[in-house]
Protein backbone atom coordinates (compact mmCIF):
# COMPACT_ATOMS: atom_id res chain seq x y z
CA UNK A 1 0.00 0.00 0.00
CA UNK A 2 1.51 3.58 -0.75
CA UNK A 3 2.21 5.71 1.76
CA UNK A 4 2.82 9.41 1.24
CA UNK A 5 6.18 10.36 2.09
CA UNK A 6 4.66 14.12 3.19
CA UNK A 7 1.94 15.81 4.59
CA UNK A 8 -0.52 17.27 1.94
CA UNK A 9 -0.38 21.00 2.80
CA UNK A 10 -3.82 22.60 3.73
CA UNK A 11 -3.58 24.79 0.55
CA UNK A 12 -3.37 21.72 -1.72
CA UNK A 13 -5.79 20.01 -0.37
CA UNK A 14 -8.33 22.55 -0.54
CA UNK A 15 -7.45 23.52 -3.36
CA UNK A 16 -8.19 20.00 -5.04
CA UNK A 17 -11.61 19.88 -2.57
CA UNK A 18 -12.30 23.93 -4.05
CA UNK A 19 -13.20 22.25 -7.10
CA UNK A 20 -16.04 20.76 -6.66
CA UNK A 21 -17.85 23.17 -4.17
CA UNK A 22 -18.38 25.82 -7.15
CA UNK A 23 -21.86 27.58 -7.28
CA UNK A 24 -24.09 26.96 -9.79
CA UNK A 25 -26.01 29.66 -11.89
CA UNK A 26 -29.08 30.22 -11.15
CA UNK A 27 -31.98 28.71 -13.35
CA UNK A 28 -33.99 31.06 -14.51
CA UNK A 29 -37.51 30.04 -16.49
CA UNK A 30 -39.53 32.06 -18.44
CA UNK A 31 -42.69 33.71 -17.50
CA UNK A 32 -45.71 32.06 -19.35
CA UNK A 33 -47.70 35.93 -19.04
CA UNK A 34 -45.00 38.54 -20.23
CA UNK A 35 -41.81 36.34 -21.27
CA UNK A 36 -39.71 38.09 -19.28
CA UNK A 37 -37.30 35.50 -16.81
CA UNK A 38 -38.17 34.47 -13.36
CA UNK A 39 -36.67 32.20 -10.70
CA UNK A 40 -38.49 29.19 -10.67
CA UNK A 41 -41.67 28.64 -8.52
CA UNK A 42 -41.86 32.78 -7.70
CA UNK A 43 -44.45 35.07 -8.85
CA UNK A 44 -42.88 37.28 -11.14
CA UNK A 45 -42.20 40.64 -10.62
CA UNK A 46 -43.04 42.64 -13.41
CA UNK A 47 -46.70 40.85 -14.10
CA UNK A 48 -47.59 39.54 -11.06
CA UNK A 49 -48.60 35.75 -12.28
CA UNK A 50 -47.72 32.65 -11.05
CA UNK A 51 -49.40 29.73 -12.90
CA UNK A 52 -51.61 31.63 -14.86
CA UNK A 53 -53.36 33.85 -12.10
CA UNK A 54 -53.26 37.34 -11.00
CA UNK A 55 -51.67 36.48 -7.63
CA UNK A 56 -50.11 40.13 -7.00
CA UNK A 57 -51.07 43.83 -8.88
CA UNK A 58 -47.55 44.73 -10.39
CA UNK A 59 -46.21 48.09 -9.75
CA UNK A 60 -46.23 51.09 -11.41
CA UNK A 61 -43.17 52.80 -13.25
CA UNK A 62 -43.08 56.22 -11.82
């Protein structure tokens, strides 16, 4: 069985570990209503739908 002949440094090791603890983007899906994109499940901000009801009155541009 190998045996390493040093200690792994802490910045090499988390370096290797860094790698796979990335974020991920953020999926965004389209908004059925207006088309513009929305974070799943959310009612979106511009219309005010979620799943094809009025669920909130959208605000005015002033």
């Amino acid at each position: 069985m190998a045996v390493p002949k040093y200690k792994t440094s802490k910045a090499r090791s988390r370096r290797r570990r860094s790698i796979n603890m990335k974020l991920s983007p953020v999926g965004l899906s389209v908004c059925p209503n207006c088309g513009s994109k929305v974070r799943p499940h959310r009612v979106c901000p511009k219309c005010g739908h979620y799943k094809d009801q009025q669920v909130l009155e959208p605000e005015e541009m002033a």
